[in-house]
Protein backbone atom coordinates (compact mmCIF):
# COMPACT_ATOMS: atom_id res chain seq x y z
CA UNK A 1 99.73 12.07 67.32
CA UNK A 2 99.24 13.73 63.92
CA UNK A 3 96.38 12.18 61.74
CA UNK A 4 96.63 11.90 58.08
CA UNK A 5 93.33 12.63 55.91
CA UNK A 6 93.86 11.30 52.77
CA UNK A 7 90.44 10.86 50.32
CA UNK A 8 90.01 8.24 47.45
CA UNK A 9 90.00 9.23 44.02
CA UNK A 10 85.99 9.53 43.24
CA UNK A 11 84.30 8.68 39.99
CA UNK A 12 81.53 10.30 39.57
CA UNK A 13 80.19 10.23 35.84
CA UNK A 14 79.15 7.13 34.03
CA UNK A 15 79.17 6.83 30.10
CA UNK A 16 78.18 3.58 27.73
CA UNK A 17 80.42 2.72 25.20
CA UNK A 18 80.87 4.88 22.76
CA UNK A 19 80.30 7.75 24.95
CA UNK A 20 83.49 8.49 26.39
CA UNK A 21 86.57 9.42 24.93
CA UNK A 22 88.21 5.77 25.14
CA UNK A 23 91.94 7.30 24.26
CA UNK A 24 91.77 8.77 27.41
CA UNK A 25 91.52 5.86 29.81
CA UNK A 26 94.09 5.94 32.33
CA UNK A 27 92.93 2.32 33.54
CA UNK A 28 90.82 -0.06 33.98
CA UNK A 29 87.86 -1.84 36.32
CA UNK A 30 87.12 -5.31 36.08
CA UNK A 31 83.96 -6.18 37.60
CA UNK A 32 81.78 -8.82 38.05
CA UNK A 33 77.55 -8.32 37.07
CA UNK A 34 77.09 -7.56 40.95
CA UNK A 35 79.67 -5.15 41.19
CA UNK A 36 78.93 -3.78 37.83
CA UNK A 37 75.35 -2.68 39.30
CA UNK A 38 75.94 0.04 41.82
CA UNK A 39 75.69 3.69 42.96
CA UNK A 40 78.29 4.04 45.59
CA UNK A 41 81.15 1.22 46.50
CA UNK A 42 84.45 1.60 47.38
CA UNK A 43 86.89 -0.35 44.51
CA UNK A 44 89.89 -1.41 43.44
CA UNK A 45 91.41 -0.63 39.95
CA UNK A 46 93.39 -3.07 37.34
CA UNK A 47 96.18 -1.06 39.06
CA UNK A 48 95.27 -1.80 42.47
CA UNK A 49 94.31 1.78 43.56
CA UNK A 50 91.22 2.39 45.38
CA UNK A 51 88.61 4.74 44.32
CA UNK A 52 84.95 5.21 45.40
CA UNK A 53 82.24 4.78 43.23
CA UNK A 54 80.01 7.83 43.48
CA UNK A 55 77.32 8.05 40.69
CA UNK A 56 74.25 10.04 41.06
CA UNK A 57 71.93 6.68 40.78
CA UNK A 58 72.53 3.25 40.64
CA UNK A 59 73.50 1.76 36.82
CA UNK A 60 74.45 -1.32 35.45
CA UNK A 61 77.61 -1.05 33.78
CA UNK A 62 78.82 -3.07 30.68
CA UNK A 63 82.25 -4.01 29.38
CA UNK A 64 83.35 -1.00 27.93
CA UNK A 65 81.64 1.69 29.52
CA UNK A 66 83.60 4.07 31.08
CA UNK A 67 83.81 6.01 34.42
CA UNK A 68 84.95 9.59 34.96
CA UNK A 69 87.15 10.51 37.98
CA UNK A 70 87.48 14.14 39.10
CA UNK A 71 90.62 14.67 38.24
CA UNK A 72 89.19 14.30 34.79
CA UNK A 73 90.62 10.94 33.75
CA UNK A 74 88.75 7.70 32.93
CA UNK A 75 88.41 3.98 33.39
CA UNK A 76 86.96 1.77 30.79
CA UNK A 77 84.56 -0.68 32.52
CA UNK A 78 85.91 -4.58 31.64
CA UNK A 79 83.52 -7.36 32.95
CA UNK A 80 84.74 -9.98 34.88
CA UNK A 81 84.86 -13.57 33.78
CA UNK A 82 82.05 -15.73 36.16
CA UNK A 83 79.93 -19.25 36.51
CA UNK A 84 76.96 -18.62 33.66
CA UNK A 85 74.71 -21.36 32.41
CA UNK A 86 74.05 -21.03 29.22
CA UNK A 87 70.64 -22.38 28.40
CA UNK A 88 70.04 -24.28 24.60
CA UNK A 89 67.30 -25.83 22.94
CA UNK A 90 66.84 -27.46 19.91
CA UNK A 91 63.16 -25.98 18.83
CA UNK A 92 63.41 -21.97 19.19
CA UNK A 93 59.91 -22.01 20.39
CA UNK A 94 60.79 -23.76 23.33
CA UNK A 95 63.68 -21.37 23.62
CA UNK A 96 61.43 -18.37 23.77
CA UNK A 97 59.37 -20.72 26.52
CA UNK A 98 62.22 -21.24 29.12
CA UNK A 99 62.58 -17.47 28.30
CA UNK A 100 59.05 -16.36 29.14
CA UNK A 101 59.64 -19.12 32.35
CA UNK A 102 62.90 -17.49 33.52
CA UNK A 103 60.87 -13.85 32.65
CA UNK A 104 58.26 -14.94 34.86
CA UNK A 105 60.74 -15.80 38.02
CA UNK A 106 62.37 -12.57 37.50
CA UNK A 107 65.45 -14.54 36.65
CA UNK A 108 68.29 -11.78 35.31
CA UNK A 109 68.94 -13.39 31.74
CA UNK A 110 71.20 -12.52 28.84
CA UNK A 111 69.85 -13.01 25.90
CA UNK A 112 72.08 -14.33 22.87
CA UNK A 113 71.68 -15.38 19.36
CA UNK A 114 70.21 -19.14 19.83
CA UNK A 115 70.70 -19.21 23.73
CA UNK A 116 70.32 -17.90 26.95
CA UNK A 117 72.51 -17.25 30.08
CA UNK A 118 72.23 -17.10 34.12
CA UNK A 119 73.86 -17.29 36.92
CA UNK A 120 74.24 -20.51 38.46
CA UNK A 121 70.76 -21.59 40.59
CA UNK A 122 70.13 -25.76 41.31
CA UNK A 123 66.38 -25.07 41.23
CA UNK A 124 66.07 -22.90 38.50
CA UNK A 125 68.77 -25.48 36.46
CA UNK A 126 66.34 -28.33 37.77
CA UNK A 127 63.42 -26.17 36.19
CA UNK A 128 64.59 -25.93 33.00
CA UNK A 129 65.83 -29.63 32.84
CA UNK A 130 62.73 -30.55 33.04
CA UNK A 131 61.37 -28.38 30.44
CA UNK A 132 63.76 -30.21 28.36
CA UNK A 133 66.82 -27.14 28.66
CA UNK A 134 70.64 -28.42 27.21
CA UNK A 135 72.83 -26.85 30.01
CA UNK A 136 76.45 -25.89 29.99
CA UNK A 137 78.47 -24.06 32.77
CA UNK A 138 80.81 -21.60 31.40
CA UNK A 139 83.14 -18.92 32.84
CA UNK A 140 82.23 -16.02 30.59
CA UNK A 141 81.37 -12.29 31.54
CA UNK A 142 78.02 -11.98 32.10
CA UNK A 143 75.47 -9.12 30.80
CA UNK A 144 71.61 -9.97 31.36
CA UNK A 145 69.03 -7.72 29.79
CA UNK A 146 68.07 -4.27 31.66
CA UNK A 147 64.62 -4.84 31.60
CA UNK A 148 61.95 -2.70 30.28
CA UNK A 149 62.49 -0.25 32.73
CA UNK A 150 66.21 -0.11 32.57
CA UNK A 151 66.42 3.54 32.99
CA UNK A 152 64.50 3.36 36.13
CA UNK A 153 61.93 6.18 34.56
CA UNK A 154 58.59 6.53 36.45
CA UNK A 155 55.44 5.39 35.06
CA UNK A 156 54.36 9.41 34.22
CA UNK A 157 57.92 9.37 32.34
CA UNK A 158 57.42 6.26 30.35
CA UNK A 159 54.25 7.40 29.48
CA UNK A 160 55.71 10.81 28.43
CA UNK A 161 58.01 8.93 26.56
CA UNK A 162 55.38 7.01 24.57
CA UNK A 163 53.70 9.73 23.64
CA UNK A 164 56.47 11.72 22.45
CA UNK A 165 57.50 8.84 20.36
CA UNK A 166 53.99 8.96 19.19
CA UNK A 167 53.76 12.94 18.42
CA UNK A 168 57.30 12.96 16.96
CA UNK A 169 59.21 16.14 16.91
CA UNK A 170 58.42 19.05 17.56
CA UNK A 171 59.23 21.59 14.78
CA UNK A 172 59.71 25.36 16.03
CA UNK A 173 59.76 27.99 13.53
């Protein structure tokens, strides 16, 4: 019995938006915020063709971004429609308090002009209820902040960074 190899197309190189030469996408990826998070994951296009997801490190993709295969073409990155709550408040003290709250629980949370948004979670929704929250449940994509260390830098690099922020640049003659 003869065995067939066959091998998935492989994209290897992520760019943000703006990066990537968007005239060139041969397709497209909708994901939702968990799948949009990865290093390695074996997916399905817009197209239904598989492919294997197989960056260098993990990154959390945004509508729009796009994904190199090695044949050389591209996917743009679209983010999936999901359950969010989106978290109001009348007072935007109290805003930046169930903020700093959801912060503090290491709650992933996108921030938006005048409100916030999660992923469904009874206790947390119970939390912020009480801390006198508006909620709504939406189906919207969903894109919560990176965090301050986003680009998953070491504390020696983050402090290089600082400092070259600090020094400015260099000027060689």
């Amino acid at each position: 019995m003869a065995t067939i190899k066959t091998s998935l197309p492989r994209a290897h190189t992520h760019q943000p938006a703006g990066h990537w030469p968007n005239d060139r996408a041969a397709g497209s990826l909708t994901l939702d915020y968990d799948r949009r998070h990865r290093r390695r994951l074996r997916l399905t296009d817009d197209h239904g063709e598989d492919l294997l997801l197989d960056l260098p490190d993990a990154v959390a993709m945004a509508d729009g971004d796009g994904l190199q295969l090695d044949n050389g073409d591209w996917l743009r990155i679209r983010a999936a429609t999901e359950s969010v709550v989106e978290i109001r408040h009348t007072d935007p003290g109290q805003l930046a308090r169930l903020a700093w709250h959801l912060g503090n629980r290491h709650v992933p949370t996108e921030i938006r002009d005048q409100v916030l948004r999660i992923r469904p979670d009874h206790v947390i929704e119970a939390m912020l209820r009480g801390l006198g929250a508006g909620l709504i449940v939406l189906q919207l994509a969903f894109q919560p902040e990176g965090g301050a260390y986003g680009r998953h830098h070491h504390v020696d690099d983050v402090a290089d960074d600082v400092a070259d922020d600090v020094e400015g640049p260099s000027h060689h003659d």
